[in-house]
C-alpha atoms as a PDB file:
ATOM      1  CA  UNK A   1     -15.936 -10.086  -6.197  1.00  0.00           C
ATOM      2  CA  UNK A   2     -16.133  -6.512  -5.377  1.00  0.00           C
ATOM      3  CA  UNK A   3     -17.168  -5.220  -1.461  1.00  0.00           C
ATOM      4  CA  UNK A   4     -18.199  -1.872  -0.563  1.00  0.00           C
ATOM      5  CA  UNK A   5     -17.934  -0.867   2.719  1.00  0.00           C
ATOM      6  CA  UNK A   6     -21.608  -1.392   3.511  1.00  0.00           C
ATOM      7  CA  UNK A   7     -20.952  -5.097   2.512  1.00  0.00           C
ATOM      8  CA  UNK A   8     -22.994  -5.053  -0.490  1.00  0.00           C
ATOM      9  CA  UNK A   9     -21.180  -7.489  -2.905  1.00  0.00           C
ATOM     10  CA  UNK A  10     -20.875  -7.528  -6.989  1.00  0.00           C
ATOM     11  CA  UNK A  11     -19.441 -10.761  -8.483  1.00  0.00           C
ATOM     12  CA  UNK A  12     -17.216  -9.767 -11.558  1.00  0.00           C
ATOM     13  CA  UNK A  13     -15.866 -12.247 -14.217  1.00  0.00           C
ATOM     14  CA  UNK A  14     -13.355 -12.058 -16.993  1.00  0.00           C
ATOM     15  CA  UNK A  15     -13.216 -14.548 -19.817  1.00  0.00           C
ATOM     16  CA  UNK A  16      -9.717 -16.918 -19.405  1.00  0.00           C
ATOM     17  CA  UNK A  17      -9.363 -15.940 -15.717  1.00  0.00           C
ATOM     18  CA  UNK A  18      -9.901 -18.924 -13.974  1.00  0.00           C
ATOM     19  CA  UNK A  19      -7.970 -18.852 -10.482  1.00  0.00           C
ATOM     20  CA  UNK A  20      -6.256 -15.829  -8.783  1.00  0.00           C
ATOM     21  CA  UNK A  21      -2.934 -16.643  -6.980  1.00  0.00           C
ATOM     22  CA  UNK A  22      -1.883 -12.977  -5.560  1.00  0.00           C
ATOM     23  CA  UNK A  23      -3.953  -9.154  -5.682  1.00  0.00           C
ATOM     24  CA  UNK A  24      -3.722  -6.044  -4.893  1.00  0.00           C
ATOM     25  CA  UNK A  25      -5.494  -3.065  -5.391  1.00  0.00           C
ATOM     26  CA  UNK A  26      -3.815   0.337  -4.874  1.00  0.00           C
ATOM     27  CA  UNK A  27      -6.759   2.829  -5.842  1.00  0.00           C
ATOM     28  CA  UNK A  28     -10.514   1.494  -6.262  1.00  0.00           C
ATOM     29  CA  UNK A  29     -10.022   1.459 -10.033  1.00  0.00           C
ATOM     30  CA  UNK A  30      -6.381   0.250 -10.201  1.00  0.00           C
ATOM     31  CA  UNK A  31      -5.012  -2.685  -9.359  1.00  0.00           C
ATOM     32  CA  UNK A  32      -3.010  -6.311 -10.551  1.00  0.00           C
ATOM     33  CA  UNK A  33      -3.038  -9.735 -10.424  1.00  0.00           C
ATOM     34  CA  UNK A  34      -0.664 -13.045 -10.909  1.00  0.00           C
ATOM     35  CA  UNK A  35      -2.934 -15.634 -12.647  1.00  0.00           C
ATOM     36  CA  UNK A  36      -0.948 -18.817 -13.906  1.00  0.00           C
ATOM     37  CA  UNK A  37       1.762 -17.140 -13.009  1.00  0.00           C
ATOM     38  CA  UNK A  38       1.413 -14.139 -15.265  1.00  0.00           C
ATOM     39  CA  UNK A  39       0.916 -10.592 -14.463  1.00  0.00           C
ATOM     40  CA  UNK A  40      -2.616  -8.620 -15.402  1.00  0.00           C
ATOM     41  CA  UNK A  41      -3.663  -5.018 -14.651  1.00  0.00           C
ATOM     42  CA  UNK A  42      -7.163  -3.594 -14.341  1.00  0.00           C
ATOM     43  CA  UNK A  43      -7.488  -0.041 -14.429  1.00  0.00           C
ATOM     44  CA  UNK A  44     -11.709  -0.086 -13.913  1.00  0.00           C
ATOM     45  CA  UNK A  45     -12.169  -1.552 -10.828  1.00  0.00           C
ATOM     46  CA  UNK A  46     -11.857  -5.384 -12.021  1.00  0.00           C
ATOM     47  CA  UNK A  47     -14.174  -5.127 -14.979  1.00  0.00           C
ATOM     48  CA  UNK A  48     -11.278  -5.827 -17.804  1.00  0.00           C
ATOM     49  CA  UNK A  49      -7.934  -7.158 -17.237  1.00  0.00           C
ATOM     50  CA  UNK A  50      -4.946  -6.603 -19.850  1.00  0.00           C
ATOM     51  CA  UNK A  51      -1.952  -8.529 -19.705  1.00  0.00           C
ATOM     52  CA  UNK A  52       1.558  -7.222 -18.496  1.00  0.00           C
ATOM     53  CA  UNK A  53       4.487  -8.312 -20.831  1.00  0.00           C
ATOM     54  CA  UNK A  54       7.900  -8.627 -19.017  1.00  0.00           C
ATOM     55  CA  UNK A  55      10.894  -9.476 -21.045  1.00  0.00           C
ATOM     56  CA  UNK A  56      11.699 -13.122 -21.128  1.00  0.00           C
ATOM     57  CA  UNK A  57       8.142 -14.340 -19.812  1.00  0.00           C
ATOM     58  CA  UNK A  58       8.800 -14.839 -15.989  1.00  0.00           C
ATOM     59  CA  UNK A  59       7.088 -17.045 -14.166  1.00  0.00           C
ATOM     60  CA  UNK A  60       5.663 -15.067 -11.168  1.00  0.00           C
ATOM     61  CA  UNK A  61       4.435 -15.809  -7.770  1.00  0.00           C
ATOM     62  CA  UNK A  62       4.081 -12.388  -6.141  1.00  0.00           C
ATOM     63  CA  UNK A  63       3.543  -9.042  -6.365  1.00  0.00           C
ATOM     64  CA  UNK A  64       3.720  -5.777  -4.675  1.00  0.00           C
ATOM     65  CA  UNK A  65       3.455  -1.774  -5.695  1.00  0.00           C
ATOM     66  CA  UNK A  66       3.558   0.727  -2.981  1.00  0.00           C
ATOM     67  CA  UNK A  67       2.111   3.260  -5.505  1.00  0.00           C
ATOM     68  CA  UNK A  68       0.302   3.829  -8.689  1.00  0.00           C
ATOM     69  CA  UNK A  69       3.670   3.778 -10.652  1.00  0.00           C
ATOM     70  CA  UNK A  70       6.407   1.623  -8.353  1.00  0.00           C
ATOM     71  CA  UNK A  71       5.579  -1.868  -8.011  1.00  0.00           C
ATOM     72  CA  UNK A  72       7.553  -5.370  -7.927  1.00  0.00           C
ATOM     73  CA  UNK A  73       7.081  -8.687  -8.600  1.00  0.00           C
ATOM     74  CA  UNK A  74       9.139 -11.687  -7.812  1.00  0.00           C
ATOM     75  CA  UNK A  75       8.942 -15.612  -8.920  1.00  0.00           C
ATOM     76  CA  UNK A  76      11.682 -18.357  -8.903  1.00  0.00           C
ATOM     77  CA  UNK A  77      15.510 -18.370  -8.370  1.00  0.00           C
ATOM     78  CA  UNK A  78      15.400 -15.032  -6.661  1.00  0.00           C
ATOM     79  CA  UNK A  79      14.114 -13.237  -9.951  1.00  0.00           C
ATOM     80  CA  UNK A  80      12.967 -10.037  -8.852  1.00  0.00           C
ATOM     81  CA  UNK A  81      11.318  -7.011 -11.825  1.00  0.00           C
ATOM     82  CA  UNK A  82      10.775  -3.403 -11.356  1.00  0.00           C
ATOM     83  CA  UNK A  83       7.874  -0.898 -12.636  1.00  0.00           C
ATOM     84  CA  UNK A  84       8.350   2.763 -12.241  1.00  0.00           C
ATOM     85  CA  UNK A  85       6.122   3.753 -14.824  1.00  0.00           C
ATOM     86  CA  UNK A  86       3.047   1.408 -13.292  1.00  0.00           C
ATOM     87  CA  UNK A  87       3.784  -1.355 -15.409  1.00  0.00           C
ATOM     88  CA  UNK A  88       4.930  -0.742 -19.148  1.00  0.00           C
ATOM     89  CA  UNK A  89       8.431  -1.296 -18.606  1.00  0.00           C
ATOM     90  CA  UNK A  90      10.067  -3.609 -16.206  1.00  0.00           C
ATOM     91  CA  UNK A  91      13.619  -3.726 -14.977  1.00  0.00           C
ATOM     92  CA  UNK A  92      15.149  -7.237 -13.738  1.00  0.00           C
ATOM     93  CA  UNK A  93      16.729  -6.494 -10.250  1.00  0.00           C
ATOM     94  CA  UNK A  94      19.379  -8.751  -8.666  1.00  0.00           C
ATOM     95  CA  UNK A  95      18.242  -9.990  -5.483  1.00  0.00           C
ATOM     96  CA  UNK A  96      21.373 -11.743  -5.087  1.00  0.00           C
ATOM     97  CA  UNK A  97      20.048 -15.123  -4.103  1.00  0.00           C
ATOM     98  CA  UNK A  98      18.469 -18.360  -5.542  1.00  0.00           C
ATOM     99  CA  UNK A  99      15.357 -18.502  -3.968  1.00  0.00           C
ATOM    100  CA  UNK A 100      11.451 -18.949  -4.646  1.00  0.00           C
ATOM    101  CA  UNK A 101      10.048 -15.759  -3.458  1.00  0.00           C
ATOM    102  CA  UNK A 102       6.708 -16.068  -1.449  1.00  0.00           C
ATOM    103  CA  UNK A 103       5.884 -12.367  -0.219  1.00  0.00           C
ATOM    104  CA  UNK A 104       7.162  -8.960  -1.157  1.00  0.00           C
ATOM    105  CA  UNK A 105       6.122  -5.706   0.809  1.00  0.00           C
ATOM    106  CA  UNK A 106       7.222  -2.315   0.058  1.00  0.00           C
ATOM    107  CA  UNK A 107       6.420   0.682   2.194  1.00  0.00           C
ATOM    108  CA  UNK A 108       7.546   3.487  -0.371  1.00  0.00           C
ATOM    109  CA  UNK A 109       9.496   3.293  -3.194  1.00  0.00           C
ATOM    110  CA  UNK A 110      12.303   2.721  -1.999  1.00  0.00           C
ATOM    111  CA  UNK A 111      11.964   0.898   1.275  1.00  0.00           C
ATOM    112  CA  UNK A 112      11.180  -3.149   1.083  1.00  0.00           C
ATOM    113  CA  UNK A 113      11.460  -6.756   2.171  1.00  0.00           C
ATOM    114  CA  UNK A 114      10.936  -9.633   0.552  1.00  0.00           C
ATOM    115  CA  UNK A 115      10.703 -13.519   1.817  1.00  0.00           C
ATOM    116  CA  UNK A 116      12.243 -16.187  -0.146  1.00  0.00           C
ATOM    117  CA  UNK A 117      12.227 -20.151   0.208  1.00  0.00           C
ATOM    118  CA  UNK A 118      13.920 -22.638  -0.838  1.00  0.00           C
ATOM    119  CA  UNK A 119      13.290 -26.454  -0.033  1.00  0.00           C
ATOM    120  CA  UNK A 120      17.363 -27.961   0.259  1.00  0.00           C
ATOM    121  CA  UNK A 121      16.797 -31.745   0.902  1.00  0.00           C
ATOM    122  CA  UNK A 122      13.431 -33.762   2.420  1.00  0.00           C
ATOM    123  CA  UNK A 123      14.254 -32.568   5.627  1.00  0.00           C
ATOM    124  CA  UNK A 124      15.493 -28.899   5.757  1.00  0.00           C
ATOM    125  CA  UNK A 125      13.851 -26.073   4.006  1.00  0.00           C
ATOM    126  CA  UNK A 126      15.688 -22.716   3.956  1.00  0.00           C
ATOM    127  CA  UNK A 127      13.783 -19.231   4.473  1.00  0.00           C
ATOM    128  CA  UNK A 128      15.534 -15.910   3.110  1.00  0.00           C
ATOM    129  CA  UNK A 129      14.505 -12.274   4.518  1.00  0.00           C
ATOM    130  CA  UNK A 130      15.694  -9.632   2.681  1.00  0.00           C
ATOM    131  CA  UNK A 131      15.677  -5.803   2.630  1.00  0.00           C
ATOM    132  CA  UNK A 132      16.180  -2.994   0.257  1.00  0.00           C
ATOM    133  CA  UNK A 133      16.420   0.953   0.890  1.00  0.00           C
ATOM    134  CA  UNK A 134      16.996   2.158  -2.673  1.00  0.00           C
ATOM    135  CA  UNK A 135      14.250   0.479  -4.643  1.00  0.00           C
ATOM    136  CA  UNK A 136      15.528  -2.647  -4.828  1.00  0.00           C
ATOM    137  CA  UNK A 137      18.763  -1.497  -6.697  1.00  0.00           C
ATOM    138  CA  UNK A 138      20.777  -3.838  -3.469  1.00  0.00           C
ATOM    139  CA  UNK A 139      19.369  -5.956  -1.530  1.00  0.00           C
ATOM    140  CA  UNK A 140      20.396  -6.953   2.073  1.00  0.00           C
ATOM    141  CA  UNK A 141      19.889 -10.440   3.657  1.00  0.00           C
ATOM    142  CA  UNK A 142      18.613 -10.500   7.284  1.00  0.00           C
ATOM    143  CA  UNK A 143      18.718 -13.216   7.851  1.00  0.00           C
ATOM    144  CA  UNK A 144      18.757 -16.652   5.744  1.00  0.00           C
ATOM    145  CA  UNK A 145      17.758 -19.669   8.111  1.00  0.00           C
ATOM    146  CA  UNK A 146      16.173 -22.686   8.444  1.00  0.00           C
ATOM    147  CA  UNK A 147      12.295 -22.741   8.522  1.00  0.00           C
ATOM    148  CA  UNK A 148      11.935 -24.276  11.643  1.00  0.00           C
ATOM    149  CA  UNK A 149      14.755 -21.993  13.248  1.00  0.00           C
ATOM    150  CA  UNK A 150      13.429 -19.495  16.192  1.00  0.00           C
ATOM    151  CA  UNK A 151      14.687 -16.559  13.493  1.00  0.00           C
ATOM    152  CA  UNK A 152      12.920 -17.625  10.854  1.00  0.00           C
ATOM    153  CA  UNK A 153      10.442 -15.345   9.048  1.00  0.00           C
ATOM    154  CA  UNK A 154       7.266 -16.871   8.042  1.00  0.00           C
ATOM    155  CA  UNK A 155       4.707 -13.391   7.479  1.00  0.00           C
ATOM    156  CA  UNK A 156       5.590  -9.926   7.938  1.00  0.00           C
ATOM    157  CA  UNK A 157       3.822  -6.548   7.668  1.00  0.00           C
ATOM    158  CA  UNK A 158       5.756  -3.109   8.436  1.00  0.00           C
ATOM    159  CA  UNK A 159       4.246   0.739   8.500  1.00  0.00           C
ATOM    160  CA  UNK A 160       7.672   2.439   8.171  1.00  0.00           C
ATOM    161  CA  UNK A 161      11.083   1.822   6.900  1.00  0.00           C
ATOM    162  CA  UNK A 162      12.001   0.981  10.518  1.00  0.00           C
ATOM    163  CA  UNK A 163       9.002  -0.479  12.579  1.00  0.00           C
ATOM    164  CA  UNK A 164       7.272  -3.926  11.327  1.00  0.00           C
ATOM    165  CA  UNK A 165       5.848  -6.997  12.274  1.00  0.00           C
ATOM    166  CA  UNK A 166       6.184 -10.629  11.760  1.00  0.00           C
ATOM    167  CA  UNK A 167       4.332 -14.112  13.141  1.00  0.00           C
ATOM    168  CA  UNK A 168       7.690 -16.576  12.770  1.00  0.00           C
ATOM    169  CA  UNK A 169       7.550 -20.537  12.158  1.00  0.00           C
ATOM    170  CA  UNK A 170       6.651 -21.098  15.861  1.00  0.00           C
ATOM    171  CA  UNK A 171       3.204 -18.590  15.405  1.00  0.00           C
ATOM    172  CA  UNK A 172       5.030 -16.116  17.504  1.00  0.00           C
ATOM    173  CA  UNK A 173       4.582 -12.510  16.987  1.00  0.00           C
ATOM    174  CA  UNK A 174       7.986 -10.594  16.849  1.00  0.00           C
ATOM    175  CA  UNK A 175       8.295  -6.949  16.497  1.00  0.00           C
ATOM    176  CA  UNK A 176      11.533  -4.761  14.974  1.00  0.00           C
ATOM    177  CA  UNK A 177      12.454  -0.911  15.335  1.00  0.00           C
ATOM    178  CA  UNK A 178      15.419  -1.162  13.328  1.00  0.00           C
ATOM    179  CA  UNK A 179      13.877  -2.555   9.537  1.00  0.00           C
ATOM    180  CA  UNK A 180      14.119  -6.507  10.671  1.00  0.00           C
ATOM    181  CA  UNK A 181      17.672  -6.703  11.378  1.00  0.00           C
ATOM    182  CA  UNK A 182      16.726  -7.809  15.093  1.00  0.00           C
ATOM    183  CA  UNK A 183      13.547  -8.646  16.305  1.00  0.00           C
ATOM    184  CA  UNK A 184      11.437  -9.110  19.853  1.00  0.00           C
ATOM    185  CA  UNK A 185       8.914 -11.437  20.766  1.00  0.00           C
ATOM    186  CA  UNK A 186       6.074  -9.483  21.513  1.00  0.00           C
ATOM    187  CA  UNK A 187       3.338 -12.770  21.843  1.00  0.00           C
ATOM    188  CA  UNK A 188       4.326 -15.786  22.765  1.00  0.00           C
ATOM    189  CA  UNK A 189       2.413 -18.833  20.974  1.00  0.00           C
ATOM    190  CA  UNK A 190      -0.696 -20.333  22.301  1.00  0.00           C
ATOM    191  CA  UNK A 191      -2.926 -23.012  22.137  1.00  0.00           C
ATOM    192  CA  UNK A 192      -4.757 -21.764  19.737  1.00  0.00           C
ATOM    193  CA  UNK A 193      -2.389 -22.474  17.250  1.00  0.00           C
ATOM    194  CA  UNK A 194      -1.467 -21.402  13.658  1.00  0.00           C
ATOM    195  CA  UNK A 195      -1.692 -17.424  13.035  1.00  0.00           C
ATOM    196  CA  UNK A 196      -0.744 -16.738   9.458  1.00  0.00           C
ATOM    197  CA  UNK A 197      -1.509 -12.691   8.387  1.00  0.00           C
ATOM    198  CA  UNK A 198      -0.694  -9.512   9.579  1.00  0.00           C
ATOM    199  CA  UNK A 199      -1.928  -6.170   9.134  1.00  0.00           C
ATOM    200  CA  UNK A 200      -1.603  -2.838  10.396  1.00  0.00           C
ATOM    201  CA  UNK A 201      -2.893   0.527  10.410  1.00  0.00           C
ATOM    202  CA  UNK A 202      -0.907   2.247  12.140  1.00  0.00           C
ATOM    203  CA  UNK A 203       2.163   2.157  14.480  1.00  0.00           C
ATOM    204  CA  UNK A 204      -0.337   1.335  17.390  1.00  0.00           C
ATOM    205  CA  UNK A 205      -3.562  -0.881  15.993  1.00  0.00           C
ATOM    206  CA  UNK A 206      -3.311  -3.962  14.125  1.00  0.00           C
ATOM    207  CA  UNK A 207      -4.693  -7.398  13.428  1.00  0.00           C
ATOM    208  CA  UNK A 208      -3.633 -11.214  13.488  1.00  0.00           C
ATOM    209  CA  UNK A 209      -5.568 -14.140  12.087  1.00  0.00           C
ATOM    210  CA  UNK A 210      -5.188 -18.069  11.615  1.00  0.00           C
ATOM    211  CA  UNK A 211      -7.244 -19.455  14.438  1.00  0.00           C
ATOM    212  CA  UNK A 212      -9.516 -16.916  15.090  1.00  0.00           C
ATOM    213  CA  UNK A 213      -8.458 -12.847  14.924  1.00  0.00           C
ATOM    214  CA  UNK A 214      -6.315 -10.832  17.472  1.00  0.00           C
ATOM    215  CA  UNK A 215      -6.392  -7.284  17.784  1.00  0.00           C
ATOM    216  CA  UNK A 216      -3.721  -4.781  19.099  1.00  0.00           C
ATOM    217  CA  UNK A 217      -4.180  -1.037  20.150  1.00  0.00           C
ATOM    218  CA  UNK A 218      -0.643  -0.642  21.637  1.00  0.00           C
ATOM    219  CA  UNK A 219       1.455  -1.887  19.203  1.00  0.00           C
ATOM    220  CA  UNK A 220       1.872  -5.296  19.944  1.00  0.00           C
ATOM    221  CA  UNK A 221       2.485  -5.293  23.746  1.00  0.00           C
ATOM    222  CA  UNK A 222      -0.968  -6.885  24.020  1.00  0.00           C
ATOM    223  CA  UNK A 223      -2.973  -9.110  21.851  1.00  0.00           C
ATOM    224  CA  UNK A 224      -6.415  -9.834  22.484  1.00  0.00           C
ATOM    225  CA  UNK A 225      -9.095 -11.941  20.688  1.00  0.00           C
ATOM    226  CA  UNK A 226     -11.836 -10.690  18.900  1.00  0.00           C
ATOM    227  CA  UNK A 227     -12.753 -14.186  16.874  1.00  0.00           C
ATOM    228  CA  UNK A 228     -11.948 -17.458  18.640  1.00  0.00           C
ATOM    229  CA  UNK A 229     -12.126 -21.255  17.206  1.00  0.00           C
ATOM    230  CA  UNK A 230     -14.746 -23.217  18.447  1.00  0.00           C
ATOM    231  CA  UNK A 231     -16.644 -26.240  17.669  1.00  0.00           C
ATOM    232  CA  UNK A 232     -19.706 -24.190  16.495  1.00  0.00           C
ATOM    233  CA  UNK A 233     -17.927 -21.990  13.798  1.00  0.00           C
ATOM    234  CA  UNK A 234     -14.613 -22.801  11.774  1.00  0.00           C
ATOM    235  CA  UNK A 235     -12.904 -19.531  12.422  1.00  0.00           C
ATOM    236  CA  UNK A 236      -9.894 -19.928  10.323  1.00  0.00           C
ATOM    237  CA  UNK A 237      -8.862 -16.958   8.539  1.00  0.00           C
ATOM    238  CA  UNK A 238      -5.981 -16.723   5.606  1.00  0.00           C
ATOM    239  CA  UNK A 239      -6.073 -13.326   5.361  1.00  0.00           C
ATOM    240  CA  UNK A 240      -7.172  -9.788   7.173  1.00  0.00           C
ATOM    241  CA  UNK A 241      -7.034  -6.236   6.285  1.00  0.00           C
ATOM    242  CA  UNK A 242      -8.836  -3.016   7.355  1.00  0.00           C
ATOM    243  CA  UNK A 243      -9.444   0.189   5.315  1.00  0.00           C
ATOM    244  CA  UNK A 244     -10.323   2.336   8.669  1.00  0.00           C
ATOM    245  CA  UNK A 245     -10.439   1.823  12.608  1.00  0.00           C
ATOM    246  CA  UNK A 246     -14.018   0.625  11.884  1.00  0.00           C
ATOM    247  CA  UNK A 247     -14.316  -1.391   8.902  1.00  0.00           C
ATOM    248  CA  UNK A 248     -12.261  -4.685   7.998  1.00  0.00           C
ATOM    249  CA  UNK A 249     -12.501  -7.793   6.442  1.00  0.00           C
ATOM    250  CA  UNK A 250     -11.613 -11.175   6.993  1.00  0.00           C
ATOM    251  CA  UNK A 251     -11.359 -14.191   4.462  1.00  0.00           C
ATOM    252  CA  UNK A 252     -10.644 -18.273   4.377  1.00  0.00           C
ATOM    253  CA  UNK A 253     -11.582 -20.481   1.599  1.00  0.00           C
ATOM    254  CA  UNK A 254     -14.767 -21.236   2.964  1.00  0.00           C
ATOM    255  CA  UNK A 255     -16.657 -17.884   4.127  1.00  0.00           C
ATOM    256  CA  UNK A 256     -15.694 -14.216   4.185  1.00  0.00           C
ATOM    257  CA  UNK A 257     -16.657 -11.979   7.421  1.00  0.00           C
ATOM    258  CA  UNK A 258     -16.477  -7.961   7.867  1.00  0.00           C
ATOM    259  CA  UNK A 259     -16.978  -5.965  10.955  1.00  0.00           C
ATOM    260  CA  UNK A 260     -17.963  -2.074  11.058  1.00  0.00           C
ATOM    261  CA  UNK A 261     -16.721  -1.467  15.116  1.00  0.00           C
ATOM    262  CA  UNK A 262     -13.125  -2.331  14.486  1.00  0.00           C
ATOM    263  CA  UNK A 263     -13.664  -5.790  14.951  1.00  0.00           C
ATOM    264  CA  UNK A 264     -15.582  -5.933  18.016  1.00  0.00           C
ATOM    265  CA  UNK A 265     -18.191  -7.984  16.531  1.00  0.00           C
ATOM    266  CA  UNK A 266     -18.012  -9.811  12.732  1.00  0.00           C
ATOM    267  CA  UNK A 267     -20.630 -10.972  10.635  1.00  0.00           C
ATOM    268  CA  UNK A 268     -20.570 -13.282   7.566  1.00  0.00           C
ATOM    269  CA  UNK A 269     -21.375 -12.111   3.969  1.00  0.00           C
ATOM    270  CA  UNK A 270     -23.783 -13.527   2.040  1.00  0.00           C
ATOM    271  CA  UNK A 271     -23.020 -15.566  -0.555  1.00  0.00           C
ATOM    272  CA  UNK A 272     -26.009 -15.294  -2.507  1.00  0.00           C
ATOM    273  CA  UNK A 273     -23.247 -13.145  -5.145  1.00  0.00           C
ATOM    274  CA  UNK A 274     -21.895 -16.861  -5.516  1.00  0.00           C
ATOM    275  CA  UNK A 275     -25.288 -17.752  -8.037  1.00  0.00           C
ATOM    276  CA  UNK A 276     -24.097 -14.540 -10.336  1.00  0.00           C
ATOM    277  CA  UNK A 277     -21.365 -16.399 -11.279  1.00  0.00           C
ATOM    278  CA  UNK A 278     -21.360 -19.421 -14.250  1.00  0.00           C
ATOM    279  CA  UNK A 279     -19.826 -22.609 -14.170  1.00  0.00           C
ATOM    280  CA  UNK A 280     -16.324 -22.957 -15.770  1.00  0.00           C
ATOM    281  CA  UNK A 281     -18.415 -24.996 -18.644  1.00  0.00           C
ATOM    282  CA  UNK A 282     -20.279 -21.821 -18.741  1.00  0.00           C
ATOM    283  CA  UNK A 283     -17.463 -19.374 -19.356  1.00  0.00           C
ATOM    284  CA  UNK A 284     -15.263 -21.849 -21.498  1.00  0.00           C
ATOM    285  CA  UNK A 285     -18.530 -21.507 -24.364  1.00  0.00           C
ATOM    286  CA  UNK A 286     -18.833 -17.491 -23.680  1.00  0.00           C
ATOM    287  CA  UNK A 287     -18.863 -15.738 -27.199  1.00  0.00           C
ATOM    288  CA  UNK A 288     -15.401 -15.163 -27.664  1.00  0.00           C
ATOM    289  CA  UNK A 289     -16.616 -11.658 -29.295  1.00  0.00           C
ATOM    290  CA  UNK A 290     -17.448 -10.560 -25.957  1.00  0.00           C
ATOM    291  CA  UNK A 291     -14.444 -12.033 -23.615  1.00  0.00           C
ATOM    292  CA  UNK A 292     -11.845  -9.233 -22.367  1.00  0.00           C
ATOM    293  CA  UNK A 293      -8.809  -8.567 -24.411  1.00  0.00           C
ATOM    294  CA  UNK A 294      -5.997  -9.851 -21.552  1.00  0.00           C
ATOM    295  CA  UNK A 295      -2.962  -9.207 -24.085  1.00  0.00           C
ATOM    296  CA  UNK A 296      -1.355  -5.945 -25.173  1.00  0.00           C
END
């Protein structure tokens, strides 16, 4: 679906696009897409998607560009690819370890992190943070821990090549000045419990969401609520992001919400764009004359 910032929703479909794993959208008209693990760019705002061919068929899990033209995307055993020319040709990068990559953030093109897992035996699980400053050319590890260790890195969101973010296995939120080589707990965890996205604006204003949505306007020294859990409304959120001060989202697989005051109150969307869209019985019999080309 497509949401303006007035909330008015469009549903969009593409013929042989059935579930989306990880998006992102870098202009209104451009953006990409992992679907069944393969990569797909859109260059119209969603309407058409064409299929991204990287040498030996990866299978991916993430994605990230900080640009039009630089972007990454990651899968299994630490395989890591690299666009500079916004996706004809890729470059395999060596990340240096062997592990299933879940998140990859770049703030330019040459500054980014990456989080890799890796499940050892039935009872440990390992997590990997690592770091690049030249594009992904080396990559450092931060730290490479156990998943239920106090250092562990479970989401992370930075706004510079120094200063970022993270919420860590224990739904603490920790906070680094030096690129995530050491970090400080900035909010302890509550009763509330899980918190599971980040996302920033600025050095000074960001969000939190899981159970419920916290704000910051200092930089993390204080978190307040702005959504809480109760036994009225489900008010768990997978994801948050904000285009301006005023206007953000908020989704979970069971409602979206968006505010226009920076969060001060949210309201839900309606789903009535939910009836534009067909069954899957519906789009499997689609003329195949008119379904999107998604190879190239």
């Amino acid at each position: 679906m497509v949401n303006d910032r007035e909330g008015r929703v469009t549903a969009r479909t593409v013929s042989g696009i059935i579930g989306i794993s990880t998006s992102q959208f870098v202009t209104r008209e451009i953006g990409w897409m992992i679907q069944s693990l393969s990569l797909y760019e859109t260059t119209d705002a969603g309407i058409s998607w064409l299929r991204l061919r990287i040498k030996g068929n990866p299978e991916l899990l993430v994605l990230h560009f900080s640009d039009s033209q630089n972007g990454w995307a990651a899968g299994f055993r630490g395989e890591m690819y690299h666009t500079t020319d916004g996706g004809l040709n890729w470059q395999k990068q060596d990340t240096g370890i062997d592990r299933e990559f879940v998140e990859i953030f770049f703030v330019d093109a040459n500054n980014g992190w990456a989080l890799g897992q890796k499940q050892i035996d039935n009872l440990e699980s390992r997590s990997t943070f690592i770091r690049t400053t030249d594009g992904g050319t080396t990559w450092e590890v931060l730290s490479d821990v156990d998943q239920k260790s106090t250092d562990d890195v479970a989401e992370f969101y930075f706004v510079n090549a120094m200063e970022g973010w993270a919420i860590d296995s224990l739904n603490k939120i920790t906070h680094t000045v030096d690129g995530g080589k050491t970090w400080t707990v900035q909010r302890d965890r509550d009763d509330e419990g899980n918190l599971i996205s980040l996302y920033f604006l600025s050095g000074t204003e960001g969000w939190a969401c899981g159970n419920g949505i916290l704000h910051t306007s200092d930089g993390g020294a204080h978190w307040e609520y702005q959504l809480q859990t109760d036994g009225v409304a489900p008010n768990y959120f997978e994801k948050v992001l904000f285009v301006d001060s005023k206007h953000g989202w908020a989704i979970s697989p069971e409602r979206a919400i968006r505010t226009t005051d920076g969060g001060r109150t949210w309201r839900d969307i309606p789903e009535d764009w939910k009836k534009s869209i067909g069954s899957l019985d519906d789009l499997r019999l689609e003329d195949k004359s008119k379904a999107q080309s998604l190879t190239r």
